[in-house]
C-alpha atoms as a PDB file:
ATOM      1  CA  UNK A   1     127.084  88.310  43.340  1.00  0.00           C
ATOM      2  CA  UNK A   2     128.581  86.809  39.757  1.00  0.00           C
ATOM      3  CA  UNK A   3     126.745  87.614  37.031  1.00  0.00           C
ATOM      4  CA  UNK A   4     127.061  85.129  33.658  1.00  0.00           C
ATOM      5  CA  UNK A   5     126.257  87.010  30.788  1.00  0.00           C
ATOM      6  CA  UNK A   6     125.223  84.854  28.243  1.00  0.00           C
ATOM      7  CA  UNK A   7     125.839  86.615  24.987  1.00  0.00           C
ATOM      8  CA  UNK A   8     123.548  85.171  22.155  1.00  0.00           C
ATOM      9  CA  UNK A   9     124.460  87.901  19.094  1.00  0.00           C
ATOM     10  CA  UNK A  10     126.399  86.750  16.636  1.00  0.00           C
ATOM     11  CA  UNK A  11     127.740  90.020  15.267  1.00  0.00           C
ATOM     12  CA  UNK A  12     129.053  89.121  11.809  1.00  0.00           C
ATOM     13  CA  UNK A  13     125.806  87.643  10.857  1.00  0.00           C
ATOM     14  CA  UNK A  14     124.370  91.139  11.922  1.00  0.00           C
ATOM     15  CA  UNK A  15     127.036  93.099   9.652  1.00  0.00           C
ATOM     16  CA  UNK A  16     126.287  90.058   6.968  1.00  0.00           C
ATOM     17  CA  UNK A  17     122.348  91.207   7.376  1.00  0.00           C
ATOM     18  CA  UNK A  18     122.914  94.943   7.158  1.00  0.00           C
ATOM     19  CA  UNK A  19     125.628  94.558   4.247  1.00  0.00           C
ATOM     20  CA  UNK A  20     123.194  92.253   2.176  1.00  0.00           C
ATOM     21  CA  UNK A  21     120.292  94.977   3.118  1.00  0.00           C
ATOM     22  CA  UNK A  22     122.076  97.746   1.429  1.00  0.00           C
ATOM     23  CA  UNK A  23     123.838  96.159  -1.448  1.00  0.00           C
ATOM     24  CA  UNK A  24     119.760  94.968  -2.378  1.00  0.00           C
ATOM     25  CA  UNK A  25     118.653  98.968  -1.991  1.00  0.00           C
ATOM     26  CA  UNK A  26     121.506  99.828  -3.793  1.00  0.00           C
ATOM     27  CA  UNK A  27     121.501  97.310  -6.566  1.00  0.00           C
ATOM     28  CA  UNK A  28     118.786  98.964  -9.238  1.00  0.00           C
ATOM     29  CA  UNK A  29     121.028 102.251  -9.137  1.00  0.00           C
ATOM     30  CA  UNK A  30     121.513 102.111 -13.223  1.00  0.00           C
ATOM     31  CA  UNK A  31     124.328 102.697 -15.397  1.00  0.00           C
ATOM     32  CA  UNK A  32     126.941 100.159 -13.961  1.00  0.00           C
ATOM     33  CA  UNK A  33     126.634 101.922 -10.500  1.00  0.00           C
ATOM     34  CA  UNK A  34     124.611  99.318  -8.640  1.00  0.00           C
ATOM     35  CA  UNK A  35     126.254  96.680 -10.289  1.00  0.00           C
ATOM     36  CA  UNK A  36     129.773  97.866  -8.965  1.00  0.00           C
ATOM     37  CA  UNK A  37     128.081  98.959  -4.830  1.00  0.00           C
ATOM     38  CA  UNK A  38     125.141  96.244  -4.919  1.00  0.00           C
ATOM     39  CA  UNK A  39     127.394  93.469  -5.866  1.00  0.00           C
ATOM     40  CA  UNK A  40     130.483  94.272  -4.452  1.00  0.00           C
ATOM     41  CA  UNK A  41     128.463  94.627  -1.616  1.00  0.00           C
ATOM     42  CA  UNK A  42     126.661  90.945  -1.899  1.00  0.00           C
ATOM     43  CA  UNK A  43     129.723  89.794  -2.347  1.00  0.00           C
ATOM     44  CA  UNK A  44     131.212  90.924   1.170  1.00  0.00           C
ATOM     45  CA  UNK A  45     128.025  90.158   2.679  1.00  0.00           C
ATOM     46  CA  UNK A  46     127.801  86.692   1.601  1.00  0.00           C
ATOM     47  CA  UNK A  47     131.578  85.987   2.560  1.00  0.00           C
ATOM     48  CA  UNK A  48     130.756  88.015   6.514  1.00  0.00           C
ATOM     49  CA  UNK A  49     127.502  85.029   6.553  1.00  0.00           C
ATOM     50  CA  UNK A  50     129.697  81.887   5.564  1.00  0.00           C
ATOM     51  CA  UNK A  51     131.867  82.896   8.783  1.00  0.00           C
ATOM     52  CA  UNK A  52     128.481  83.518  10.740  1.00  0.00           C
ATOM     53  CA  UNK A  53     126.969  80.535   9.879  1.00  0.00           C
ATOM     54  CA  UNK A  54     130.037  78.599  10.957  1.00  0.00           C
ATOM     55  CA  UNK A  55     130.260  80.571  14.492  1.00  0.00           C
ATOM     56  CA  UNK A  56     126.613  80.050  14.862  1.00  0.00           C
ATOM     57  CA  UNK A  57     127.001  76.369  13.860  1.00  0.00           C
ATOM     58  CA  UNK A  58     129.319  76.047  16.689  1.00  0.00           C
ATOM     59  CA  UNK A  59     127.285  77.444  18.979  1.00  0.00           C
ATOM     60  CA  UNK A  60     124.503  75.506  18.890  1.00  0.00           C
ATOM     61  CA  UNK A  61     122.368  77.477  15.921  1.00  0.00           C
ATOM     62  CA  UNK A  62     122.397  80.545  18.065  1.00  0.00           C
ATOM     63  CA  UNK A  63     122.128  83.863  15.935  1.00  0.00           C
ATOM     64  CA  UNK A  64     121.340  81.980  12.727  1.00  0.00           C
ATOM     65  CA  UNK A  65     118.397  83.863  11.612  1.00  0.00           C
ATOM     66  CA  UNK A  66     120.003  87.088  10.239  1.00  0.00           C
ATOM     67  CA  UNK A  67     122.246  85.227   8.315  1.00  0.00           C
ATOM     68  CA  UNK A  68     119.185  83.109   6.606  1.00  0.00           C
ATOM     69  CA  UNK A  69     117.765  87.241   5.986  1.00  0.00           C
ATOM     70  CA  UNK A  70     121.208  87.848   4.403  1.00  0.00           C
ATOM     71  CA  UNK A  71     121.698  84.852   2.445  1.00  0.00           C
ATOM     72  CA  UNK A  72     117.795  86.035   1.028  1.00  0.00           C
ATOM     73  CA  UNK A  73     119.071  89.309   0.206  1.00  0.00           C
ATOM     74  CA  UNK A  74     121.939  88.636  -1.470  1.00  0.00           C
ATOM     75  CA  UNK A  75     119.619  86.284  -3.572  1.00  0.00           C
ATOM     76  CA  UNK A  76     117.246  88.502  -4.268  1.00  0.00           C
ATOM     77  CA  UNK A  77     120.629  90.862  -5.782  1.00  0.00           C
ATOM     78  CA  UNK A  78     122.305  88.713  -7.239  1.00  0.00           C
ATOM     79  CA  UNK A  79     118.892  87.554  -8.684  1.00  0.00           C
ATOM     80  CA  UNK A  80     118.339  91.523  -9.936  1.00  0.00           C
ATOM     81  CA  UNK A  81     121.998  91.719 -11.416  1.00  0.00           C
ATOM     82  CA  UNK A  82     121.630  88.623 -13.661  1.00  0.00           C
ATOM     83  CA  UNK A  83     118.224  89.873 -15.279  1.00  0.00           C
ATOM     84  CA  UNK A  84     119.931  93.299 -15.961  1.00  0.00           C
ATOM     85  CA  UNK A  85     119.931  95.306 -12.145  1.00  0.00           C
ATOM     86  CA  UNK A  86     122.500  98.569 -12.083  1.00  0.00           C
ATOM     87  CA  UNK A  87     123.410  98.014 -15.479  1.00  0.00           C
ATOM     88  CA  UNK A  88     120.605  99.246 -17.879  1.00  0.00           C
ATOM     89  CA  UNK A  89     118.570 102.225 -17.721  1.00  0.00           C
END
């Protein structure tokens, strides 16, 4: 008996997801503290979900979907930054 396991994660769009997820929680930390973990963190997130969405490209759109949540997320903080997010009180 073979078995095929067909694996369908795409693990840096998971680590893209959960990267994005904390740099939004952490973002609204004030006094230049969730600018420096939120967006450093956005940052690394986005670059993890250019190099999922590539590998999921290539494999027919599979494990897509938490790298659309990610690309949200870091939206949403880089969104919060620019209107004053972890830098004012």
């Amino acid at each position: 008996m073979s078995s095929s396991v067909d694996v369908r994660t795409n693990p840096a769009a998971w680590a893209a997801f959960w990267i994005a997820l904390a740099g939004l929680v952490l973002m609204p930390i004030p006094l230049f503290i969730g600018l420096i973990l939120g967006g450093g963190l956005s940052i690394v997130a986005a670059i993890l979900a250019v190099i999922a969405l590539f590998k999921g490209l290539a494999r027919s759109g599979k494990g897509i979907a938490p790298v659309v949540f990610a690309a949200i997320f870091i939206a949403l903080t880089w969104g919060g930054i620019s209107i004053g997010g972890g830098v004012v009180w």
